[in-house]
Protein backbone atom coordinates (compact mmCIF):
# COMPACT_ATOMS: atom_id res chain seq x y z
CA UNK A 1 -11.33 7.74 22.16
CA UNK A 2 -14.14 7.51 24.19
CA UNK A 3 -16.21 5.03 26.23
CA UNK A 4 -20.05 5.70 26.33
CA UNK A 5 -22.63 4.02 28.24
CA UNK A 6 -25.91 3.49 26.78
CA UNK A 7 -28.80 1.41 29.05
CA UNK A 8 -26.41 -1.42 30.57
CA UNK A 9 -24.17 -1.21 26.96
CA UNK A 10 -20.91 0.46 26.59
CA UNK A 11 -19.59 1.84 23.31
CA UNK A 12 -16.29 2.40 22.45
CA UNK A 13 -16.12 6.01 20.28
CA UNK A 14 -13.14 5.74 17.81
CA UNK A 15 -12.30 8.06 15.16
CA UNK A 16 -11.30 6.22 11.58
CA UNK A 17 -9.58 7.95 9.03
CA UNK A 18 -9.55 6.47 5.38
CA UNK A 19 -9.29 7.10 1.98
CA UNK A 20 -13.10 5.95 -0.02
CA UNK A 21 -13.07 2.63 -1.21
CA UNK A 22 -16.24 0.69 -2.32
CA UNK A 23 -15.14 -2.07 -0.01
CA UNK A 24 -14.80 -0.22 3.07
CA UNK A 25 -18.18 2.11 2.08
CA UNK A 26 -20.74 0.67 4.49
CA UNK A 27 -18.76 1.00 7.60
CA UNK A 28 -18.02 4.79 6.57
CA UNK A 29 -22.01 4.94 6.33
CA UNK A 30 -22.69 2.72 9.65
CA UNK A 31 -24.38 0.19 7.52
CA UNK A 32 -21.27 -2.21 9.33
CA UNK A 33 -20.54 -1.50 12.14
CA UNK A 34 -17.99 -3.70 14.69
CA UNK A 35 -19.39 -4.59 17.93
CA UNK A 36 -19.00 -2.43 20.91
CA UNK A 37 -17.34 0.17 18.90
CA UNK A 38 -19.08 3.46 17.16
CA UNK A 39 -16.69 4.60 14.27
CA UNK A 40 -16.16 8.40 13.80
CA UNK A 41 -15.06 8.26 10.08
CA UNK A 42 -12.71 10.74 8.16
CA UNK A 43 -12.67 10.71 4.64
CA UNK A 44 -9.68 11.86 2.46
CA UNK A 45 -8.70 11.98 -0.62
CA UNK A 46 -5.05 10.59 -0.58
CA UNK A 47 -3.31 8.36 1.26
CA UNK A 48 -0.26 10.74 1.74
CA UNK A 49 -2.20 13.19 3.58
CA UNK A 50 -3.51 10.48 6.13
CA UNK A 51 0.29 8.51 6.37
CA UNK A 52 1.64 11.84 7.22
CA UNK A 53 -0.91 13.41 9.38
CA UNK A 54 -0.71 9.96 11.66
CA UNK A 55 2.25 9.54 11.74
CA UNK A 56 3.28 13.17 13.00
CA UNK A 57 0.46 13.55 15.47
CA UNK A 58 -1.77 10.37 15.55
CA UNK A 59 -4.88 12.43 15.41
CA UNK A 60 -7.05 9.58 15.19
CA UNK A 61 -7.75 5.96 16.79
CA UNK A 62 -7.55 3.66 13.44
CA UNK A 63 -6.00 4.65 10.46
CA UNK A 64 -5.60 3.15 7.16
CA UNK A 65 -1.52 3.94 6.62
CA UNK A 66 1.38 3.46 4.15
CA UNK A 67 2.14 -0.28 4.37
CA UNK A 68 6.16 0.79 3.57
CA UNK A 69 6.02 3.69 6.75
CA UNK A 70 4.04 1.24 9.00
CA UNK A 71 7.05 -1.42 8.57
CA UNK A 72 9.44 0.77 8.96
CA UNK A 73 8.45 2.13 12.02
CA UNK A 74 7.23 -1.07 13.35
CA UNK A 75 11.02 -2.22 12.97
CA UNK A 76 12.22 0.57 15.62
CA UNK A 77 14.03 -0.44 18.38
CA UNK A 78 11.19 1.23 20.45
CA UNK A 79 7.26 -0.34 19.45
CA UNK A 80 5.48 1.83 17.68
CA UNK A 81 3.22 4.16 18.20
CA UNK A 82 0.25 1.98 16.82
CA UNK A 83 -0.12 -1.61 15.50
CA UNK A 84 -1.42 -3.44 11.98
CA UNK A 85 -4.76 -5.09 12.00
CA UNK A 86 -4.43 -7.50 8.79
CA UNK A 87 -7.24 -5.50 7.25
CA UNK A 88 -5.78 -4.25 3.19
CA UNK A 89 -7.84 -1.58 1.99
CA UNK A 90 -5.42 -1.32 -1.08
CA UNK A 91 -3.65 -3.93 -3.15
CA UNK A 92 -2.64 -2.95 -6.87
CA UNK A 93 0.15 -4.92 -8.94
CA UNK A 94 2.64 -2.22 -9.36
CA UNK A 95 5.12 -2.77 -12.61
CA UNK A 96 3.00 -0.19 -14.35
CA UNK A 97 4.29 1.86 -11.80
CA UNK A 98 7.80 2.00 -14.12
CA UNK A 99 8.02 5.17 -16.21
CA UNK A 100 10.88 5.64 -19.04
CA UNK A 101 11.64 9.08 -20.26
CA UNK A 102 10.70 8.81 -24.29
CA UNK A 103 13.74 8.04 -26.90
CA UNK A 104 16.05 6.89 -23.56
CA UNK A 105 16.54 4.03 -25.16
CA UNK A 106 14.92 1.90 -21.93
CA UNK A 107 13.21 -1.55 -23.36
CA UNK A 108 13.91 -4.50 -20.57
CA UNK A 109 14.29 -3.72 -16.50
CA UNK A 110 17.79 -4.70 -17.11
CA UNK A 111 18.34 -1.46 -18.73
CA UNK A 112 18.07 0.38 -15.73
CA UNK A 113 21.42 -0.29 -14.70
CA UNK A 114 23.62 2.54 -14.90
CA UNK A 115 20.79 4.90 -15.58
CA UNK A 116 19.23 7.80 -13.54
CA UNK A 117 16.16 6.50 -12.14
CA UNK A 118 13.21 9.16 -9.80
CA UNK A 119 11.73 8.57 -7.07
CA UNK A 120 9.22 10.21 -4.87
CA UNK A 121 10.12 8.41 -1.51
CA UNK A 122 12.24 5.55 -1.08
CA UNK A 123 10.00 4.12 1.22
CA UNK A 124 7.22 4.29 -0.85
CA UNK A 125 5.35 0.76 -0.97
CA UNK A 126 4.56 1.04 -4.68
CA UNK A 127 8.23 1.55 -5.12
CA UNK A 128 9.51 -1.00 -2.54
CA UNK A 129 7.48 -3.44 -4.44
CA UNK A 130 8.64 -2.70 -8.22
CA UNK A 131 12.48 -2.80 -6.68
CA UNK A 132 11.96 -5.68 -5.02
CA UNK A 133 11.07 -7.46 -8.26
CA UNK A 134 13.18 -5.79 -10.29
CA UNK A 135 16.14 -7.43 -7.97
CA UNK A 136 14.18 -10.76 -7.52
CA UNK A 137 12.60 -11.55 -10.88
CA UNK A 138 14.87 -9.49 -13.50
CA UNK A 139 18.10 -9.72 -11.97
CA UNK A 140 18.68 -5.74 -11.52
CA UNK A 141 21.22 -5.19 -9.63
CA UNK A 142 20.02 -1.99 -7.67
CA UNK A 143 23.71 -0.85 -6.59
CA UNK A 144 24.55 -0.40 -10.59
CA UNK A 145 20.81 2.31 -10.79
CA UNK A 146 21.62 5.99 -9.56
CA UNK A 147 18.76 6.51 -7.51
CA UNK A 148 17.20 10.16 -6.86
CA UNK A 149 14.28 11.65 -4.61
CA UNK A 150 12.03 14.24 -5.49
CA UNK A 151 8.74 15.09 -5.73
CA UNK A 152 6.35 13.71 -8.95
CA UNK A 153 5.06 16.69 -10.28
CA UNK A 154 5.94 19.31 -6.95
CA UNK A 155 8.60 19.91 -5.55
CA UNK A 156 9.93 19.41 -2.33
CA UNK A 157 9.18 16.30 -1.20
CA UNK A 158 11.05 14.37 1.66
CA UNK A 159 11.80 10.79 3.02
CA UNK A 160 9.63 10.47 5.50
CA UNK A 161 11.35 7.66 7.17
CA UNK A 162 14.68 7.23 8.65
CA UNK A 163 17.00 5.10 6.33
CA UNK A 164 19.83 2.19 6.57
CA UNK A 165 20.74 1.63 3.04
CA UNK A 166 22.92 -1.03 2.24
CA UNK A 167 26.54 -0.88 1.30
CA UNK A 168 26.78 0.81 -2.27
CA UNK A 169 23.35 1.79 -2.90
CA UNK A 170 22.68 5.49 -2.50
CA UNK A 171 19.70 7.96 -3.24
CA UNK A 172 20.19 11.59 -3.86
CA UNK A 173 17.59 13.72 -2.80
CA UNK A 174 16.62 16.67 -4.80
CA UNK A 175 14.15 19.18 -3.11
CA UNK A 176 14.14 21.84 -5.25
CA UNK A 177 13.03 19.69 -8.61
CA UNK A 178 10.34 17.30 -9.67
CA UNK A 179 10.26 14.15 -10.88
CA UNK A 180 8.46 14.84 -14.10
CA UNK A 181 10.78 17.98 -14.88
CA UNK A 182 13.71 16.19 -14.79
CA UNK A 183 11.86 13.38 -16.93
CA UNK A 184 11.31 16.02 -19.64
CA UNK A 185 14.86 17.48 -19.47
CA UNK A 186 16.96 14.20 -19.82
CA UNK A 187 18.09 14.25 -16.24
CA UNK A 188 16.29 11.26 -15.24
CA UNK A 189 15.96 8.27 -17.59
CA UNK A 190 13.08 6.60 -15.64
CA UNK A 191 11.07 6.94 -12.67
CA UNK A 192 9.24 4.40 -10.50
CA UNK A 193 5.88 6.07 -8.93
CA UNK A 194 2.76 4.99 -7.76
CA UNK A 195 1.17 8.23 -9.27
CA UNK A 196 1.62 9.07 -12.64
CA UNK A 197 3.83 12.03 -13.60
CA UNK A 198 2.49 14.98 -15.84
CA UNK A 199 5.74 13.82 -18.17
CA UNK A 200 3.57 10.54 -18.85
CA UNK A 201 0.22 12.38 -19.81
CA UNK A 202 2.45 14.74 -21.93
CA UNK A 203 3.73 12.07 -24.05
CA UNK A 204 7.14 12.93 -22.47
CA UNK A 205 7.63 9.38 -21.02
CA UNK A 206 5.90 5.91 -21.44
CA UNK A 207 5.54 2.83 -19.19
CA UNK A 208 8.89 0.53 -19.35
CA UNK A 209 6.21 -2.32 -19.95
CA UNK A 210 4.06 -2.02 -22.97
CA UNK A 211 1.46 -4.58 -21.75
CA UNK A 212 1.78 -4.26 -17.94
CA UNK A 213 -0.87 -6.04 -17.18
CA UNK A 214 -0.02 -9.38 -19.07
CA UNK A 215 3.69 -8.73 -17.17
CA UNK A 216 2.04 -8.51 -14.16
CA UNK A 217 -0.35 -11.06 -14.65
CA UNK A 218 2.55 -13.36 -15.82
CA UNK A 219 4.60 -11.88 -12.57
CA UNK A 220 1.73 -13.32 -10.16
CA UNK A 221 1.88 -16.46 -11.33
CA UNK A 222 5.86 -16.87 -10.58
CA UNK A 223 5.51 -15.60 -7.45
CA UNK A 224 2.29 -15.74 -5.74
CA UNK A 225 2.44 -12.19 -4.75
CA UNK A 226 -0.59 -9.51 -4.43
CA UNK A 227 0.99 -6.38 -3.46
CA UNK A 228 -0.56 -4.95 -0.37
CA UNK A 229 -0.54 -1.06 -0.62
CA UNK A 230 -1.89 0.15 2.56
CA UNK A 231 -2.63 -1.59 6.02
CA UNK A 232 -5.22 -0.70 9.19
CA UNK A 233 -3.72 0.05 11.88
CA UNK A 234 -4.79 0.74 15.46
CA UNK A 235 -3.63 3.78 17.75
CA UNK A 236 -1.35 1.53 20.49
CA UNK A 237 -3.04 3.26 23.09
CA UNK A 238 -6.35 2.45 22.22
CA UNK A 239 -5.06 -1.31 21.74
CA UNK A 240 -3.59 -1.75 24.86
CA UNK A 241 -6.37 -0.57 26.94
CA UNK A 242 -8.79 -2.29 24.73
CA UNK A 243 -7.23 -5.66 22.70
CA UNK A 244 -10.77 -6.73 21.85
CA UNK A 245 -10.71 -3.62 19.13
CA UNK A 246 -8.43 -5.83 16.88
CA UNK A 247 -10.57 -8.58 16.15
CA UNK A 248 -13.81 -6.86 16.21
CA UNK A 249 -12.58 -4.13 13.63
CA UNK A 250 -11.50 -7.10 11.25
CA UNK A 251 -14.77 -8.54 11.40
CA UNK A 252 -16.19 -5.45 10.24
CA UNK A 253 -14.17 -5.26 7.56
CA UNK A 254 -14.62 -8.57 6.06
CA UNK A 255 -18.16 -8.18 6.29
CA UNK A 256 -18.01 -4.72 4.77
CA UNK A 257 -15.76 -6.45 1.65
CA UNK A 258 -17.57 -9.58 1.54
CA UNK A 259 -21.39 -7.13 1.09
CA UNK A 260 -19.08 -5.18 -1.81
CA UNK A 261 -17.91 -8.19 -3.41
CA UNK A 262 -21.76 -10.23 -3.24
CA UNK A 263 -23.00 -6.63 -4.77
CA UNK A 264 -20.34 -6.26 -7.85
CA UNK A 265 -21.02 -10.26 -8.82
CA UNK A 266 -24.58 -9.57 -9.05
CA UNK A 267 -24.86 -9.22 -12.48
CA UNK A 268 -28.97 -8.31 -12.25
CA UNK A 269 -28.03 -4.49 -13.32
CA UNK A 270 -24.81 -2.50 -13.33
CA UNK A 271 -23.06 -2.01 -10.04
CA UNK A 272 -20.19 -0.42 -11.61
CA UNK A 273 -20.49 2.60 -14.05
CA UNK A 274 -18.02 0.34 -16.76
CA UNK A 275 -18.82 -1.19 -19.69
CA UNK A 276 -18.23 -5.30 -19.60
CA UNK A 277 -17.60 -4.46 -15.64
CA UNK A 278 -19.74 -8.03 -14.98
CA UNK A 279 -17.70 -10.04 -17.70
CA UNK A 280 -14.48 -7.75 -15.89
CA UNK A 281 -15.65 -9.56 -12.47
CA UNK A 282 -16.39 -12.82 -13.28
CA UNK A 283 -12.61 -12.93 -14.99
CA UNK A 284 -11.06 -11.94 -11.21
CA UNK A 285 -13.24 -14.36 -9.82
CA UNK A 286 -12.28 -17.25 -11.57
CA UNK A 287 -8.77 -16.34 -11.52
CA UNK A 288 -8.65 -15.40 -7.78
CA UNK A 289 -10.97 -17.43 -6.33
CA UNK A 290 -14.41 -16.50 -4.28
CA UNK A 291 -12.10 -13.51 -2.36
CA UNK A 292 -9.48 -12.09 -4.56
CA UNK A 293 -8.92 -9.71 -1.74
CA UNK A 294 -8.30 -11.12 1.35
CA UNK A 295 -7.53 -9.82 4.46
CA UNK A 296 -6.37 -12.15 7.48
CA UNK A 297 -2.41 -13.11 8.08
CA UNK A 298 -2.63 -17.00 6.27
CA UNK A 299 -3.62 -15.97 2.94
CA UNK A 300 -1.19 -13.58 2.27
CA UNK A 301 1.74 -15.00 4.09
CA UNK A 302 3.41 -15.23 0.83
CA UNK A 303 2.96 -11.56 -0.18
CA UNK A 304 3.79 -10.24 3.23
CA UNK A 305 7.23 -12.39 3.88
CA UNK A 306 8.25 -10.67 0.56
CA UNK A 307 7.49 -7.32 1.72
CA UNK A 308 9.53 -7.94 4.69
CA UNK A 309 12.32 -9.09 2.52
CA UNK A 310 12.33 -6.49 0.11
CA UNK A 311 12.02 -4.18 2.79
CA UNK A 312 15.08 -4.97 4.53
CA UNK A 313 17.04 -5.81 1.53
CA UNK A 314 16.81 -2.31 0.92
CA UNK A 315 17.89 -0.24 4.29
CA UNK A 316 13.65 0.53 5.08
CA UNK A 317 13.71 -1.26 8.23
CA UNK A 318 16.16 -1.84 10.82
CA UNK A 319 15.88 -5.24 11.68
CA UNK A 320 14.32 -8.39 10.22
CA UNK A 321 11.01 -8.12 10.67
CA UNK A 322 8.32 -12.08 11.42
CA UNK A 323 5.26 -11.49 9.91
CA UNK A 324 3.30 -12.03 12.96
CA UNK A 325 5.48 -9.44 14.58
CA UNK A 326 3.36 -6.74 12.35
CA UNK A 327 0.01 -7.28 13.74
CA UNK A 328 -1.76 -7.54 16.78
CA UNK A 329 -1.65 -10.87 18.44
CA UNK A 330 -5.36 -11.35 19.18
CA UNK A 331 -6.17 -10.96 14.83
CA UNK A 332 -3.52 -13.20 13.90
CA UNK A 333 -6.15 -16.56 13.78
CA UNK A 334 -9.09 -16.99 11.19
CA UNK A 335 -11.97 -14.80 10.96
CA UNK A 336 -14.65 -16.00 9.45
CA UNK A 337 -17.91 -14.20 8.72
């Protein structure tokens, strides 16, 4: 962080690190840039490397982060070392996610119970999201699944977070094997990932849901929820000495989104290398409204107080987290653009 002075102006120098998203493009190029503030952006090509970079060292000012690590930590009985900006780079409906080891005999969620089911972190937000469901809408009981850690496709992989599981739910962590090797030797009957394992582009395993996306289409309805994958989130020190960052760094974002979204509905010439991709956009529109991804606290109060509740119906944070307790105070009101 650094504070420049430029012929009566200041700047604010803040380094961003984020994976590439077509929504978040033009601030990466400088094309959008928040007031006061010059962004220093990192590009990277996963989200794990970021979430564990950050949270180890905080190497950078804003981050996009884990949504499952940032709520965990943000539950500590100490605050954290940095706070949420309701800025969602990455939303994805996630009961694809669900992969069933070929021939295991695996046809409804309710078959989990009393099978061995993978997976690659317990606090993983894909996977805090397909258990939450699984409990909510399908009526798995998670205590009656025997739950085990390991890496997807290498080994040794670790929680990243510290745990309180409930009473009778347990995960065994396995270090030294992989998620798609046990898939492919019968040791695990399922696994729930966010990245595909090798054992599913083998053949080895298939997705528990045939059609995911009309499950998952017929799952938003019920519920209302959007999964949110990753959130911004601001370097506390840099927020403390600076509040105003919050609120100008959403309006960046939204105006960043909102140019991305204007560009893919312009159906003049092909703004995505698909076929169909207009007729693919016009669908989401319809269906989601003018912003099917929006950012701000009051349109996704419905998807967030289920995170929280999934979250700490399943040991991730320590206490009972308010949803307004998750970001800072000053983005919390309407932004509009």
């Amino acid at each position: 962080m650094e504070l420049v002075q430029h012929a009566g102006t200041a700047s604010l120098h803040l380094t961003l690190a984020m994976c590439d998203y077509a929504h978040t493009r033009e601030i990466a190029q400088g094309i959008v840039r928040a007031d006061g503030i010059t962004l220093n952006p990192l590009v990277f090509p996963s989200i794990e490397e970021i979430t564990y970079r950050f949270t180890r060292e905080l190497e950078w000012d804003v981050s996009e982060l884990s949504f499952g690590k940032y709520i965990a930590l943000a539950s500590g009985e100490r605050p954290a070392p940095m706070i949420a900006i309701p800025v969602f780079p990455s939303r994805m409906h996630r009961l694809s996610a669900i992969y069933v080891r070929r021939g295991a005999g695996l046809r409804t969620p309710k078959d989990l119970e009393g099978r061995a089911v993978g997976i690659p972190e317990w606090a993983q937000t894909a996977g805090m999201y397909v258990r939450g469901f699984l409990a909510e809408e399908y009526g798995v009981d998670l205590r009656k699944v025997r739950w085990v850690q390991a890496g997807v496709d290498e080994a040794g992989r670790a929680e990243k977070v510290a745990l309180k599981l409930p009473e009778g739910l347990g995960v065994e962590a396995r270090p030294q094997a992989t998620l798609s090797g046990m898939l492919e030797s019968g040791e695990l009957d399922a696994a729930i990932t966010a990245r595909a394992p090798v054992a599913f582009g083998n053949g080895q395993a298939v997705r528990l849901f045939e059609n995911p996306r009309a499950e998952e289409a017929q799952l938003f309805e019920r519920s209302g929820v959007f999964p949110i994958m990753h959130v911004v989130v601001v370097k506390r020190s840099v927020y403390e000495q600076h509040p105003w960052v919050a609120v100008n760094l959403l309006k960046a974002f939204e105006e960043a989104k909102q140019r991305c979204l204007r560009l893919v509905a312009d159906f003049t010439c092909s703004r995505l290398p698909l076929p169909w991709a207009a007729s693919f956009v016009d669908e989401t529109l319809r269906k989601y409204g003018p912003d099917p991804y929006p950012y701000g606290v009051a349109p996704n109060r419905r998807t967030l107080e289920a995170f929280i509740r999934f979250a700490h119906a399943q040991g991730i944070t320590r206490r009972r987290m308010e949803v307004e307790q998750l970001f800072a105070r000053e983005s919390l009101g309407a932004v509009k653009v």
